[in-house]
N, C-alpha and C. Protein backbone atom coordinates (compact mmCIF):
# COMPACT_ATOMS: atom_id res chain seq x y z
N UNK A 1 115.60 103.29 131.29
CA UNK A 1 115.77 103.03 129.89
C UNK A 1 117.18 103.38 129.47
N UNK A 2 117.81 102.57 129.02
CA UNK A 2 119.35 102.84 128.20
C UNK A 2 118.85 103.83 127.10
N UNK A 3 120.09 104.46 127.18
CA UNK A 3 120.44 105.40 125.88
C UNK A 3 121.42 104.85 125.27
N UNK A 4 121.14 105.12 123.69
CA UNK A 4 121.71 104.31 122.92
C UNK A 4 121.95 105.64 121.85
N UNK A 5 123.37 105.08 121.61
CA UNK A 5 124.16 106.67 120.40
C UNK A 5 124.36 105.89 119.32
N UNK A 6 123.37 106.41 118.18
CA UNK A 6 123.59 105.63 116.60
C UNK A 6 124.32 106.42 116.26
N UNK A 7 125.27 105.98 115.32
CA UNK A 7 125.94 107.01 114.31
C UNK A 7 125.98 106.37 113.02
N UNK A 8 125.44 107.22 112.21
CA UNK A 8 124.88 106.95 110.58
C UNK A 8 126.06 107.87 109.93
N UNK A 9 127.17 106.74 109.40
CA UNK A 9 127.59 106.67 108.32
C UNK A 9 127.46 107.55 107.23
N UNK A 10 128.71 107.95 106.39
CA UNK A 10 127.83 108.99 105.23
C UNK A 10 126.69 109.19 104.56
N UNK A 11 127.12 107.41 103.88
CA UNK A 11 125.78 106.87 103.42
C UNK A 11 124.37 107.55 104.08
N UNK A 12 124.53 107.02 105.32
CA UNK A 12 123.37 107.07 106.10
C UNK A 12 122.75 108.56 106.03
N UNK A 13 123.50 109.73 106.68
CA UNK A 13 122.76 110.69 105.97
C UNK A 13 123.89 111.86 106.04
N UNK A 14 123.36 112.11 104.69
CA UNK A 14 124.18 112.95 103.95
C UNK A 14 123.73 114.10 103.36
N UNK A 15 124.83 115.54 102.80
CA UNK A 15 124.06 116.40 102.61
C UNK A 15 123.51 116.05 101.03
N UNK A 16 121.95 116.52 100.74
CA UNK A 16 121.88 116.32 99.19
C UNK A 16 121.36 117.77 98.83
N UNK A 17 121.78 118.93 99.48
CA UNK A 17 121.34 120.22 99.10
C UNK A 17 121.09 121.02 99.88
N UNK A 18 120.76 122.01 99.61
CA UNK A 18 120.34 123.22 100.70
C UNK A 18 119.55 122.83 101.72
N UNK A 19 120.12 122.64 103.09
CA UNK A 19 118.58 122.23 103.87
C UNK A 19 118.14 120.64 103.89
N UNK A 20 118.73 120.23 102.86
CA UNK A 20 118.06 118.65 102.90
C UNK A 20 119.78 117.72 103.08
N UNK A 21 118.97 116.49 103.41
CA UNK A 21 119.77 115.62 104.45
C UNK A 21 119.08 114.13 103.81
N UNK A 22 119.76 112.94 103.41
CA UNK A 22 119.42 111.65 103.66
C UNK A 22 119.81 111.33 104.83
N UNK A 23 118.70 110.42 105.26
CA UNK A 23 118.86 110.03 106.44
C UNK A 23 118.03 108.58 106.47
N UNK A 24 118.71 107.24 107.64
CA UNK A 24 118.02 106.28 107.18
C UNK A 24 117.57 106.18 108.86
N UNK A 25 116.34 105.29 108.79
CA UNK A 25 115.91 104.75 110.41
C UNK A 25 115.98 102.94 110.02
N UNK A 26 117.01 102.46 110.73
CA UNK A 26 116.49 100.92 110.70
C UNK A 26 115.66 100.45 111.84
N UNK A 27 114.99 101.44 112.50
CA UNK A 27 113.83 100.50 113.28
C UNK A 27 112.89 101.75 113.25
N UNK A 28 111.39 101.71 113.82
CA UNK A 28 110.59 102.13 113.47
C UNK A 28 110.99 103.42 114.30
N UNK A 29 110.92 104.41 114.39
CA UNK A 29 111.53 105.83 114.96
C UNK A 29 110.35 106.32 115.65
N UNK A 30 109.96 107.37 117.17
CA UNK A 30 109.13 108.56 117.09
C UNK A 30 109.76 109.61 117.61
N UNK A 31 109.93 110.80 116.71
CA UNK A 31 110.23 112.20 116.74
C UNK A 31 109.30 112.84 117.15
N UNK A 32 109.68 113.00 118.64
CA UNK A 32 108.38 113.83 119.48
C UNK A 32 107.36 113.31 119.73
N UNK A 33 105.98 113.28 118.81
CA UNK A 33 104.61 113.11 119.12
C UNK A 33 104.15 112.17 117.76
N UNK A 34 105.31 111.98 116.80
CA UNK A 34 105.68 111.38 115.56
C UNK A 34 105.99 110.52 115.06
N UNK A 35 105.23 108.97 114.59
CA UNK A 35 105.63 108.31 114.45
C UNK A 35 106.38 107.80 112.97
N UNK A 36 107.59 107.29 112.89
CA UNK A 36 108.43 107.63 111.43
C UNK A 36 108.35 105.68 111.28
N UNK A 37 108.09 105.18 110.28
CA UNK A 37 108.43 103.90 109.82
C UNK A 37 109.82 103.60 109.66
N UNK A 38 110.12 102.13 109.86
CA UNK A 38 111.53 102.42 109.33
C UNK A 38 111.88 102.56 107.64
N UNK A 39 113.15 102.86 107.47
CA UNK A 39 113.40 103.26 106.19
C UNK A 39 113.79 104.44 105.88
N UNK A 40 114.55 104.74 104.46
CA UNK A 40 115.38 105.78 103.94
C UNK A 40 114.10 107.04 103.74
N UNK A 41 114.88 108.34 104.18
CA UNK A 41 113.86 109.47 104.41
C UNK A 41 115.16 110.43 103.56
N UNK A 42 114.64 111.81 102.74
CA UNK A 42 114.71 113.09 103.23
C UNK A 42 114.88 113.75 103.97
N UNK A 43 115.60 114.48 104.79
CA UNK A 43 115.05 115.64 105.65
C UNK A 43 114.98 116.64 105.17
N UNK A 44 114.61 117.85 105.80
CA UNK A 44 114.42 119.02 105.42
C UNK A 44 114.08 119.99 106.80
N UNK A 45 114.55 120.79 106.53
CA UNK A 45 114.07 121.71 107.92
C UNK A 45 113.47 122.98 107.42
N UNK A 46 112.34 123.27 108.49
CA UNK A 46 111.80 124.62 107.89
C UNK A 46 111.20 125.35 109.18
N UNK A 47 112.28 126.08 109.61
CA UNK A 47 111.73 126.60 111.09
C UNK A 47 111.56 125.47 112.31
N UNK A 48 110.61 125.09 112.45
CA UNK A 48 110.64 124.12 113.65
C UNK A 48 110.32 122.73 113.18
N UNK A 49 109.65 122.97 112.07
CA UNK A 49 109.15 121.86 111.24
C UNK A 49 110.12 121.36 110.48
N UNK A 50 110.73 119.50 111.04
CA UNK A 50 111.44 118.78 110.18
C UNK A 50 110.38 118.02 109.40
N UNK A 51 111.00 118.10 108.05
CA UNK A 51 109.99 117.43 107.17
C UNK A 51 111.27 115.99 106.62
N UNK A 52 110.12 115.02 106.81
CA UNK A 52 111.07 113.50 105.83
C UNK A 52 109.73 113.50 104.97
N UNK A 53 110.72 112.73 103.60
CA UNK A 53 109.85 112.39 102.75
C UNK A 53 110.80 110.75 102.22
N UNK A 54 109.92 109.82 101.92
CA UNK A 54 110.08 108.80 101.57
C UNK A 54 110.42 108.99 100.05
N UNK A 55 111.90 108.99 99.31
CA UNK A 55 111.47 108.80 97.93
C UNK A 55 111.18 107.78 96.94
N UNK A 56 111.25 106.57 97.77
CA UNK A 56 110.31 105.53 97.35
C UNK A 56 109.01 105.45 96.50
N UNK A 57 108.37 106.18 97.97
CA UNK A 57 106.72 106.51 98.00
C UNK A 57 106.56 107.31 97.59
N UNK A 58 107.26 108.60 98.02
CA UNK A 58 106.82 110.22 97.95
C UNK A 58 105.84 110.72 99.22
N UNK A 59 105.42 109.47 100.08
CA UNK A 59 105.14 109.67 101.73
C UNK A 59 105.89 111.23 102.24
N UNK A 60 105.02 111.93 103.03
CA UNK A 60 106.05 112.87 103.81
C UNK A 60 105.39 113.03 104.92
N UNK A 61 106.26 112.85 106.01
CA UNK A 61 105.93 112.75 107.02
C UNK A 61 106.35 114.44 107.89
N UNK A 62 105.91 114.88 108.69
CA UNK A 62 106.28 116.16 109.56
C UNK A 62 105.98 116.46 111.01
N UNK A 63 107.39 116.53 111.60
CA UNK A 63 107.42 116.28 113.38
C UNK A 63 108.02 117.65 113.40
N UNK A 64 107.80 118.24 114.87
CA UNK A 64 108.21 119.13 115.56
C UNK A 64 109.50 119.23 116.44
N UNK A 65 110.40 120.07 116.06
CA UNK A 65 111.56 119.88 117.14
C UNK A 65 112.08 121.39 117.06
N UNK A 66 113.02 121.57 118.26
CA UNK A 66 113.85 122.59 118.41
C UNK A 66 114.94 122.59 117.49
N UNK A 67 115.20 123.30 116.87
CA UNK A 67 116.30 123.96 115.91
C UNK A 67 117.35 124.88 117.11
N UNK A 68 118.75 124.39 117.01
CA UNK A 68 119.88 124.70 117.59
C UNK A 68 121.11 125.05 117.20
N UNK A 69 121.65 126.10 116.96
CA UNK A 69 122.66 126.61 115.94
C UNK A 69 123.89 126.27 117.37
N UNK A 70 124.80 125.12 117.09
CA UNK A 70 126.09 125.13 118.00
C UNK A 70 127.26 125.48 117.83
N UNK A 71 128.19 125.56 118.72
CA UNK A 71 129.14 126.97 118.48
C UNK A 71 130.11 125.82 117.28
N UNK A 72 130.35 124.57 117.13
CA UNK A 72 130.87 123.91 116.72
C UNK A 72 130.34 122.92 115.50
N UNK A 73 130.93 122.89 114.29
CA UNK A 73 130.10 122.25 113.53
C UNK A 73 130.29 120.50 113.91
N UNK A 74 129.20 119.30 113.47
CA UNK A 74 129.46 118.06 114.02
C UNK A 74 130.43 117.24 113.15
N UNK A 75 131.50 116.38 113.57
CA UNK A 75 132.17 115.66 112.57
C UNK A 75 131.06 114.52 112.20
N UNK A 76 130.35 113.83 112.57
CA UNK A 76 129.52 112.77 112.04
C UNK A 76 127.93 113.21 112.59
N UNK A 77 127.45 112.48 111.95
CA UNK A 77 125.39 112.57 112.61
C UNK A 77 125.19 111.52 113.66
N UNK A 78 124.87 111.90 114.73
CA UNK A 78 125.10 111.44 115.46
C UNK A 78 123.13 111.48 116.65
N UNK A 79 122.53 110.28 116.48
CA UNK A 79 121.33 110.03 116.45
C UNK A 79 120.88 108.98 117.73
N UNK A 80 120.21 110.26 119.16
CA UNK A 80 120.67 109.59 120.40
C UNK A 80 119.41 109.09 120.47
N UNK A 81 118.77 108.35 121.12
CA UNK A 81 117.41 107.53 121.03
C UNK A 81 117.27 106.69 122.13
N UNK A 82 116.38 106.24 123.04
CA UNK A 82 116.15 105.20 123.35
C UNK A 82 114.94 104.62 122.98
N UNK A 83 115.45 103.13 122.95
CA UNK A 83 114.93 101.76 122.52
C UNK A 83 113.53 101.10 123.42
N UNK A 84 112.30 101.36 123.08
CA UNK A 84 111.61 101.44 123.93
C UNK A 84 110.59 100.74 123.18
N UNK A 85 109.86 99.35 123.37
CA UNK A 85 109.19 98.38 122.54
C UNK A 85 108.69 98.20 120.86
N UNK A 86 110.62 98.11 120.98
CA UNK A 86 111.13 97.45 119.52
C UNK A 86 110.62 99.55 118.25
N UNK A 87 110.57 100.43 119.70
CA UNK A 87 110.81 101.82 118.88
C UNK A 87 111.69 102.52 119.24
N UNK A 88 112.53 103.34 118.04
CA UNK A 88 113.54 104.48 118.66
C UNK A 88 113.28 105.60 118.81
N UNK A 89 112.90 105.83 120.56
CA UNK A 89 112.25 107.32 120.72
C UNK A 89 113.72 108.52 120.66
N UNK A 90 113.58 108.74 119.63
CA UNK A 90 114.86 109.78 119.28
C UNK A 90 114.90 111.07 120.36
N UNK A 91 115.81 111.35 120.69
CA UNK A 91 115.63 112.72 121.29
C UNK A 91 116.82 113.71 121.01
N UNK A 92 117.48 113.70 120.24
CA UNK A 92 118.14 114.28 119.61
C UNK A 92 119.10 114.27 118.29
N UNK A 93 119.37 114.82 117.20
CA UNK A 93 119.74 114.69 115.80
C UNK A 93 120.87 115.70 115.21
N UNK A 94 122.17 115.15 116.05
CA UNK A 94 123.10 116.03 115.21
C UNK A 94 123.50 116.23 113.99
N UNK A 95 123.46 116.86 113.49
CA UNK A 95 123.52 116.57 111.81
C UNK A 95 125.05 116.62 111.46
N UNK A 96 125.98 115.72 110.97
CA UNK A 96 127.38 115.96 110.64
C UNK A 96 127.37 117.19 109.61
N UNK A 97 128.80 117.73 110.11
CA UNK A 97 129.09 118.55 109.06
C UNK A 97 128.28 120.19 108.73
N UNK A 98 127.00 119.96 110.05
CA UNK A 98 126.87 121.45 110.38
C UNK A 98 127.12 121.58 111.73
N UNK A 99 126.09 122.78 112.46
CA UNK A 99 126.43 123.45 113.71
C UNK A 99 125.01 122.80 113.94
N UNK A 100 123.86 122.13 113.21
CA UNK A 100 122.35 122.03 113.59
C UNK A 100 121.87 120.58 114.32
N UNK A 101 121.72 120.98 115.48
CA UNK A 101 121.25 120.43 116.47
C UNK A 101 119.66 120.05 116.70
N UNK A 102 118.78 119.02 116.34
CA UNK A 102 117.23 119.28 116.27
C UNK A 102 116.93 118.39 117.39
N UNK A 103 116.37 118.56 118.59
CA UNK A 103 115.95 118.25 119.89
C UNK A 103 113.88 117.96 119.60
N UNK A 104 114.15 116.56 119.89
CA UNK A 104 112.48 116.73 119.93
C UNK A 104 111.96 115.94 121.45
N UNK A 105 110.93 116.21 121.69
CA UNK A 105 110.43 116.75 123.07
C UNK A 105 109.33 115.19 123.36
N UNK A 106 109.11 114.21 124.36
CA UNK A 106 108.56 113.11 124.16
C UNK A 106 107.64 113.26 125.24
C-alpha cells in the first residue's frame, strides 16, 4: 500500500483555541478502529481521546490515539494515511504550529 503525505493548508486546520483544531477530511477517513465521514471537523484532544465534532451537525465523533509531545514544534499539519478502498487509513496527525504528534494504531 502507498503512503500518501496530505498537507492541509491553514484553512484546512487551524488553531481555533485551547486544544481545539479545524481540520478537514476530503475522503472518508479511519482513525484507528474509527470511522470519520468526509468533511469539516473540530478537534479536540483530551488525554488519549481525540474528539471531532461536525459543526454543521453538532455530530461528534471519538477515536483513540497516542498523544506525543516532540522536541520540535511542526511548521504545517501534516496528515500521513494510506488510501485503501476509496478510505484514508490515517496513521499519523501532525498538528502545525505545535510539538503534538497523535499516532493511531490500525
Amino acid at each position: 500500500m502507498k503512503k500518501l503525505i496530505l498537507l492541509f493548508a491553514v484553512a484546512g486546520l487551524s488553531v481555533a483555541g485551547a486544544k481545539s483544531y479545524d481540520i478537514t477530511f476530503s475522503n472518508p477517513a479511519v482513525l484507528g478502529a474509527t470511522e470519520v465521514p468526509a468533511g469539516q471537523y473540530s478537534l479536540k484532544i483530551d488525554g488519549s481521546k481525540v474528539m471531532l465534532t461536525n459543526p454543521t451537525t453538532g455530530k461528534r465523533i471519538e477515536a483513540e490515539a497516542t498523544v506525543q509531545a516532540m522536541p520540535t514544534k511542526f511548521s504545517e499539519t501534516i496528515v500521513q494515511s494510506k488510501n485503501v478502498n476509496g478510505k484514508d487509513l490515517v496513521d499519523e496527525i501532525q498538528i502545525g504550529g505545535t510539538k503534538t504528534a497523535l499516532d493511531f494504531k490500525h
